[in-house]
Protein backbone atom coordinates (compact mmCIF):
# COMPACT_ATOMS: atom_id res chain seq x y z
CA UNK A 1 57.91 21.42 -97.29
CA UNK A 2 61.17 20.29 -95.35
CA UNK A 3 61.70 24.45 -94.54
CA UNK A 4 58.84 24.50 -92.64
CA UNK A 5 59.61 22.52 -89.62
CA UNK A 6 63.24 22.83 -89.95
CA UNK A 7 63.25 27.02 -90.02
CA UNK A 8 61.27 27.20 -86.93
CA UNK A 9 63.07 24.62 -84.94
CA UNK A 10 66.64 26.58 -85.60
CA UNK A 11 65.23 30.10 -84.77
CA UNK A 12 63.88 28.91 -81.67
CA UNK A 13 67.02 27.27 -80.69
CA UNK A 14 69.41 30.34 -81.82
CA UNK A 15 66.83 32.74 -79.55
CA UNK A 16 66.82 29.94 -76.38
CA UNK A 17 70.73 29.52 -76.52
CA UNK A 18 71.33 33.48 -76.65
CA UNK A 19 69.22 33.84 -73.79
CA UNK A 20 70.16 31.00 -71.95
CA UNK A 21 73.67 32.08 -72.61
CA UNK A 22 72.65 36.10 -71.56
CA UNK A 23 71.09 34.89 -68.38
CA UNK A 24 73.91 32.69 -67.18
CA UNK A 25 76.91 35.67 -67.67
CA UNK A 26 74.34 38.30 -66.01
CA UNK A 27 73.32 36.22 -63.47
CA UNK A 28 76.86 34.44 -62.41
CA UNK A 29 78.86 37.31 -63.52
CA UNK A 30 78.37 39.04 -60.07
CA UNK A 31 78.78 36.26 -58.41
CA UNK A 32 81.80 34.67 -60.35
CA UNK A 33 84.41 36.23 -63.23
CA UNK A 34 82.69 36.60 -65.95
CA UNK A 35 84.78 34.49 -67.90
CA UNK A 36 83.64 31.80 -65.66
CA UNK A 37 79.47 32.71 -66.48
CA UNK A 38 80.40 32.39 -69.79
CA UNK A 39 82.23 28.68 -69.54
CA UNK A 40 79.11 27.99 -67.68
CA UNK A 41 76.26 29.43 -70.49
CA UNK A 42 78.66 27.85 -73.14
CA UNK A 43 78.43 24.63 -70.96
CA UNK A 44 74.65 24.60 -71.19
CA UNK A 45 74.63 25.72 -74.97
CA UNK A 46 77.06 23.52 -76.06
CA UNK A 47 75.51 20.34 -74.44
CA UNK A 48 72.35 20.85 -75.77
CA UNK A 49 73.22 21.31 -79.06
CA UNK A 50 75.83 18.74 -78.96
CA UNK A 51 72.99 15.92 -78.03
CA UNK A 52 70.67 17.59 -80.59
CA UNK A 53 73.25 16.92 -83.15
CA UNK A 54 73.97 13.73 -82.45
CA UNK A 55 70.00 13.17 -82.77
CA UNK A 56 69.98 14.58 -85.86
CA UNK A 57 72.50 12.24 -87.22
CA UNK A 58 70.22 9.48 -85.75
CA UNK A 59 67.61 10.01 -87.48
CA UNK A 60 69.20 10.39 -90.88
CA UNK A 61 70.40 7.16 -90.39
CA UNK A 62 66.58 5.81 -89.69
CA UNK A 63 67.61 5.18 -85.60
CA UNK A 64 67.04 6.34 -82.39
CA UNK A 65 68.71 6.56 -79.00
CA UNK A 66 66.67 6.93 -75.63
CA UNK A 67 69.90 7.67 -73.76
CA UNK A 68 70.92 10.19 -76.28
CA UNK A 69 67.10 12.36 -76.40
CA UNK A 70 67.31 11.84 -72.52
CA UNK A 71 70.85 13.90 -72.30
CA UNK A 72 69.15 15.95 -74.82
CA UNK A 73 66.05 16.78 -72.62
CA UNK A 74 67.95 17.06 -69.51
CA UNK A 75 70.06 20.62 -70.98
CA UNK A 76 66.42 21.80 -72.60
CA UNK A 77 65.13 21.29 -68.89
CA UNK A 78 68.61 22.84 -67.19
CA UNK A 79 68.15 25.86 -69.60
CA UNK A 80 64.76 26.79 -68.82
CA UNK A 81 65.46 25.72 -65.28
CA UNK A 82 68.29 28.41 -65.37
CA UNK A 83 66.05 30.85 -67.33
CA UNK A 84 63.11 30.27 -64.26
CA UNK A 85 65.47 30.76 -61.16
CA UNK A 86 67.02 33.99 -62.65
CA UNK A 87 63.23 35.22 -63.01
CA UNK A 88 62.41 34.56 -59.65
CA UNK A 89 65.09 36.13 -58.31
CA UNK A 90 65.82 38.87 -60.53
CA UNK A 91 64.35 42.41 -58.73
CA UNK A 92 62.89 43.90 -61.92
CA UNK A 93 61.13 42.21 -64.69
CA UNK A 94 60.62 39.40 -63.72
CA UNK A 95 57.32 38.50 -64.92
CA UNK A 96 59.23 39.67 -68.62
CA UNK A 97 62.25 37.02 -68.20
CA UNK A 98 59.86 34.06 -66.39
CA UNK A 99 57.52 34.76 -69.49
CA UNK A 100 60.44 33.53 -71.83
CA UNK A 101 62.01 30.72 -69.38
CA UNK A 102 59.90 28.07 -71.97
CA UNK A 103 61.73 28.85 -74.86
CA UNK A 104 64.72 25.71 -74.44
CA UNK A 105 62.01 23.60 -73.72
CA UNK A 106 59.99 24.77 -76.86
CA UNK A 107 63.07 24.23 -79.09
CA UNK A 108 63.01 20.76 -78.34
CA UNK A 109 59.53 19.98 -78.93
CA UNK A 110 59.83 21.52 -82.67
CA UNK A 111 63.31 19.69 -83.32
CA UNK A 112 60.68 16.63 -81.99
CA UNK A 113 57.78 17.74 -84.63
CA UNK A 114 60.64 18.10 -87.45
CA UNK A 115 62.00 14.24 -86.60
CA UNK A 116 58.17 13.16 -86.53
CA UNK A 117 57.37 15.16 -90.03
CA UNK A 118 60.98 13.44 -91.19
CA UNK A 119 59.68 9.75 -90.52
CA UNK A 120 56.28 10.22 -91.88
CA UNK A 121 57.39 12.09 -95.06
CA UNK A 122 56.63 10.79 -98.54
CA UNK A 123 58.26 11.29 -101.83
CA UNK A 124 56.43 13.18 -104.44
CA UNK A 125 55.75 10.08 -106.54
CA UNK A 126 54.61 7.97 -103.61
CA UNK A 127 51.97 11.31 -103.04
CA UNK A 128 50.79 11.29 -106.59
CA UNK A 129 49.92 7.87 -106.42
CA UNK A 130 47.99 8.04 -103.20
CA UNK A 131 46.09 11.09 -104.65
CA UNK A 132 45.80 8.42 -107.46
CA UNK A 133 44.78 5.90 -105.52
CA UNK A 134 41.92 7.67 -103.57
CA UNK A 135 40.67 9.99 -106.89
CA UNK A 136 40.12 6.26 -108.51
CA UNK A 137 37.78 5.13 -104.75
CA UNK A 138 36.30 8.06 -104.96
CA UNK A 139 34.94 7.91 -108.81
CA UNK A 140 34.25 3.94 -107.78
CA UNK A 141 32.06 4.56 -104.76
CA UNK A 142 29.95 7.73 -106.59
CA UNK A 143 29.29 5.18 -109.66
CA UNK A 144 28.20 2.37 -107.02
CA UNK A 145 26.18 5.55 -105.08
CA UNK A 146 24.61 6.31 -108.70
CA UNK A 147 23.81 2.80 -109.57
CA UNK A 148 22.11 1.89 -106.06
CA UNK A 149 19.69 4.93 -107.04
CA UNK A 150 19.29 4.09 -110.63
CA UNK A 151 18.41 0.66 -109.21
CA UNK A 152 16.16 2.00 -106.95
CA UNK A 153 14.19 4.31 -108.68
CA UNK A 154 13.69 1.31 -111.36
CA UNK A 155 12.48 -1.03 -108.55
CA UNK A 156 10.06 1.56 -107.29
CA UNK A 157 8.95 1.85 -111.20
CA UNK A 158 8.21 -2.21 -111.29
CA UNK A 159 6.50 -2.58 -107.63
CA UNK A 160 4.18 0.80 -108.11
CA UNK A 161 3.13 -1.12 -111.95
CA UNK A 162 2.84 -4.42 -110.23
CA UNK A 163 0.91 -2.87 -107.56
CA UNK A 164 -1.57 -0.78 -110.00
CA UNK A 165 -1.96 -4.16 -111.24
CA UNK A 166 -2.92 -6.33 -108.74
CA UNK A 167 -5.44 -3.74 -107.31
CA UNK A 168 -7.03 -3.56 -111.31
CA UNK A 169 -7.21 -7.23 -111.08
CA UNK A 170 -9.04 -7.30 -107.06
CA UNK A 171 -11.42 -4.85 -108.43
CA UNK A 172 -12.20 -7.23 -111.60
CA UNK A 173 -12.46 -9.76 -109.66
CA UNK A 174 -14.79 -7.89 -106.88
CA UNK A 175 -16.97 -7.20 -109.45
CA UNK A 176 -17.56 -10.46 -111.35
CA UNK A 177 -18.20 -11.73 -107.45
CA UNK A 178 -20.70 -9.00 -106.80
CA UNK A 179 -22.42 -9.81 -109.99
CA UNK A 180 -22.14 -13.63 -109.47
CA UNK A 181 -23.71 -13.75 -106.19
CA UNK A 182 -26.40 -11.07 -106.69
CA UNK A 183 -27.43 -13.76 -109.77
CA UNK A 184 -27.10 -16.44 -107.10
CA UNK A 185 -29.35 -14.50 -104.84
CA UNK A 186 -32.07 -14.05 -107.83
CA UNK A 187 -31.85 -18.35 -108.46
CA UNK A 188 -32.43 -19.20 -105.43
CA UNK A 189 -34.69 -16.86 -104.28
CA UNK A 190 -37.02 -17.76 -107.41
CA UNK A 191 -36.28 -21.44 -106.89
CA UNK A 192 -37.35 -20.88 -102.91
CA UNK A 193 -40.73 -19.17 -104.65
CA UNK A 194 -43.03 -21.76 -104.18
CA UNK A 195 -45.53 -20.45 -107.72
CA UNK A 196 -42.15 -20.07 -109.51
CA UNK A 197 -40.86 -23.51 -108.62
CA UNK A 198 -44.07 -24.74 -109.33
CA UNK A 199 -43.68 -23.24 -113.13
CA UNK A 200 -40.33 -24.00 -113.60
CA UNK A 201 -41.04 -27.66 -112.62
CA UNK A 202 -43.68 -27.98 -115.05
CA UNK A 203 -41.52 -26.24 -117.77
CA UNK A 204 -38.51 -28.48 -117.26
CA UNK A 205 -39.88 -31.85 -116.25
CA UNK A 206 -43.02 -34.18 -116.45
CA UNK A 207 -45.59 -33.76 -114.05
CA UNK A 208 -46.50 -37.72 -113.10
CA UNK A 209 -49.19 -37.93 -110.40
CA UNK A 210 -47.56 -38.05 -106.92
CA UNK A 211 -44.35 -36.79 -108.11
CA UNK A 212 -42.64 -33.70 -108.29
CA UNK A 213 -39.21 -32.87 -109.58
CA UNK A 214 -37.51 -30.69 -107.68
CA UNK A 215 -35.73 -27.93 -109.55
CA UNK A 216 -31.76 -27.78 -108.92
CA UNK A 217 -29.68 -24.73 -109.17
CA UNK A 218 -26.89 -24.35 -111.97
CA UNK A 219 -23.63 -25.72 -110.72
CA UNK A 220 -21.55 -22.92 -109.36
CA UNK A 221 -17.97 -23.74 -108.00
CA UNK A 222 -14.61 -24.84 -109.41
CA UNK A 223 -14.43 -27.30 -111.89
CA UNK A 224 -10.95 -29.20 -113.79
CA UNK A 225 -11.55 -29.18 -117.30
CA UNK A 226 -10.72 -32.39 -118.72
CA UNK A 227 -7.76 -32.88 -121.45
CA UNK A 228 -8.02 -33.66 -125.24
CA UNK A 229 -6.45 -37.09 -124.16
CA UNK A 230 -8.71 -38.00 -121.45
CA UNK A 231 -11.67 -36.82 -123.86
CA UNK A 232 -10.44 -39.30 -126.95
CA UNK A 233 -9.48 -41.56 -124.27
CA UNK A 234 -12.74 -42.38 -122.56
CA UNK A 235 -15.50 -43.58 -125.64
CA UNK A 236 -18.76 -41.92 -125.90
CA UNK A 237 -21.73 -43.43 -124.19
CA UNK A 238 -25.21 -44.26 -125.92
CA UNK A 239 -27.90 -42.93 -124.63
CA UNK A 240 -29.36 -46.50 -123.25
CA UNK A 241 -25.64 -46.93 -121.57
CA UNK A 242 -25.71 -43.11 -120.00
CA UNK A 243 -29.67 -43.68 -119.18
CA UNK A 244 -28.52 -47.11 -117.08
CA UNK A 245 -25.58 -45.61 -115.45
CA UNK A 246 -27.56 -42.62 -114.07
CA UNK A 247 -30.27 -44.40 -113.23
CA UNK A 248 -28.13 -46.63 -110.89
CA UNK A 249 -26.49 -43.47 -109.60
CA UNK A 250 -29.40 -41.91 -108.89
CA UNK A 251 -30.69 -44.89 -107.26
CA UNK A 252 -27.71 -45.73 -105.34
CA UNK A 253 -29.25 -44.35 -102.10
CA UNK A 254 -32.50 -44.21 -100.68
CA UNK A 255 -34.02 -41.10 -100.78
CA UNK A 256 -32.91 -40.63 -104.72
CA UNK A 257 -30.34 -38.32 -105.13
CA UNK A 258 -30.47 -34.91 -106.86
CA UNK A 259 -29.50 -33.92 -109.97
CA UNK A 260 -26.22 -32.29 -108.24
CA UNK A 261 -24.89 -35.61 -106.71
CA UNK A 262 -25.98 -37.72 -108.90
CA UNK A 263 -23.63 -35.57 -112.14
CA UNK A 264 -21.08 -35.21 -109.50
CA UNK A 265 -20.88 -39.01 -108.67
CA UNK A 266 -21.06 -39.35 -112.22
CA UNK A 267 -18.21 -37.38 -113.20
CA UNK A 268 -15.96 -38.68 -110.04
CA UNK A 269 -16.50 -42.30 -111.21
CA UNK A 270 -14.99 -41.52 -114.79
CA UNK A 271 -17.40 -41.12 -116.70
CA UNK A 272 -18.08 -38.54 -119.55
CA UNK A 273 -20.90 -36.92 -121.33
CA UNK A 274 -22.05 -33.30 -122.00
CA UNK A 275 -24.62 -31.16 -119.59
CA UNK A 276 -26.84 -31.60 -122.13
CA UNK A 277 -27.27 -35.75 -122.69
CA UNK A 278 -26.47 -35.71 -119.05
CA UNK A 279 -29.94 -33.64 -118.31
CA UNK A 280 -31.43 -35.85 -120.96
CA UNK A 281 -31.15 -38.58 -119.20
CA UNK A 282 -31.95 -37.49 -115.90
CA UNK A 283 -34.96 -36.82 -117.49
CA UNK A 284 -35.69 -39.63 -119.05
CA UNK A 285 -34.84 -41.43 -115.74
CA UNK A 286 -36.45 -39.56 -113.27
């Protein structure tokens, strides 16, 4: 892995400091002895690659130098500076030789990748356990993923039953209403009949001259049913005792109450006793 920053960075320094060092004999050398042009090219080459060693050593010590990587810079920039000036003023290619005046300057920014690679590079056990380490979230967050649907689906499961439910039970109930009010409607409609109230008061009560028992509808609403203590609790009442009590009830206001208030007055003030002795003794009463 190390090869492939490192191989690139060298072969683009060995091309930019045989062309920097090319450019500076040809261009100087008619201008100057050549042995002169080639002090100079050396000059450049030698800088550079003295400050790029001395970088190197740097960073396999784990430091860094700003004054150093500035020298550095500053013979990558005098290179391609040299490289640009003997384009411009060369008389034949010299689109060709501007075209290669970035190579210094591209040396140094892949000796600059290579340092960064250096610093951020791991060994091959510190790899295997990140690979480790992220395998292990990744099997953790697709069981979580797999229970959160599981979960779901089951939750669906429960509120569609509960739901099928509830509407089974409004329907029941809709029903029993229906059925319970149209036999509410058929009471009262032949207790509003004044020939069937007239039979059904002679059936249920004594006809005494003057008086005229009014037929009641059934009790229809909630009622509390009373416990097995309250009902061994509270002592049966005789029929003279239950015939007094109603009678005083029924009494208690003037018109006489109904049948209605007078059993619900009756029940509220304690007392028990069946429908059935109860009705006996409003009859008996009344």
């Amino acid at each position: 892995m190390r090869a492939k920053t490192v191989l690139p960075a060298v072969a683009m320094t060995a091309v930019s400091m045989v062309l920097t060092l090319a450019v500076v004999v040809m261009w100087l050398g008619a201008a100057v002895p050549w042995p002169v042009a080639l002090v100079v090219g050396l000059g450049i080459d030698g800088g550079w690659l003295a400050t790029l060693a001395y970088e190197r050593r740097l960073a396999a010590q784990g430091d860094h130098n700003r004054a150093v990587t500035a020298v550095g810079w500053s013979f990558g920039i005098l290179a391609a500076g040299v490289l640009v000036a003997h384009a411009l003023t060369a008389e034949e290619s010299a689109g060709a030789w501007l075209a290669v005046a970035w190579l210094p300057i591209a040396a140094k920014a892949l000796w600059l990748v290579h340092a960064m690679w250096e610093r951020t590079a791991l060994t091959p056990v510190a790899l295997d356990a990140i690979r480790g380490i992220q395998q292990e979230a990744r099997d953790e967050a697709a069981v979580a993923r797999a229970r959160l649907r599981a979960e779901a689906a089951t939750e669906e499961t429960r509120l569609t039953a509960v739901t099928e439910a509830g509407a089974r039970v409004a329907r029941v109930q809709a029903r029993t209403a229906q059925t319970l009010s149209s036999a509410w409607s058929t009471l009262e409609t032949a207790r509003a009949g004044e020939e069937t109230g007239r039979a059904l008061t002679s059936v249920t009560a004594r006809v005494t001259p003057g008086v005229t028992p009014r037929w009641e509808l059934p009790v229809w609403g909630p009622s509390e049913p009373l416990t097995t203590r309250s009902l061994e609790s509270a002592p049966a009442l005789t029929d003279e005792a239950l015939d007094v009590l109603v009678d005083e009830i029924r009494t208690s206001e003037t018109p006489a109450l109904s049948y209605r208030e007078m059993a619900a007055r009756f029940r509220a003030a304690g007392h028990s006793a069946s429908e059935v002795r109860l009705r006996a003794a409003w009859k008996r009463v009344a």
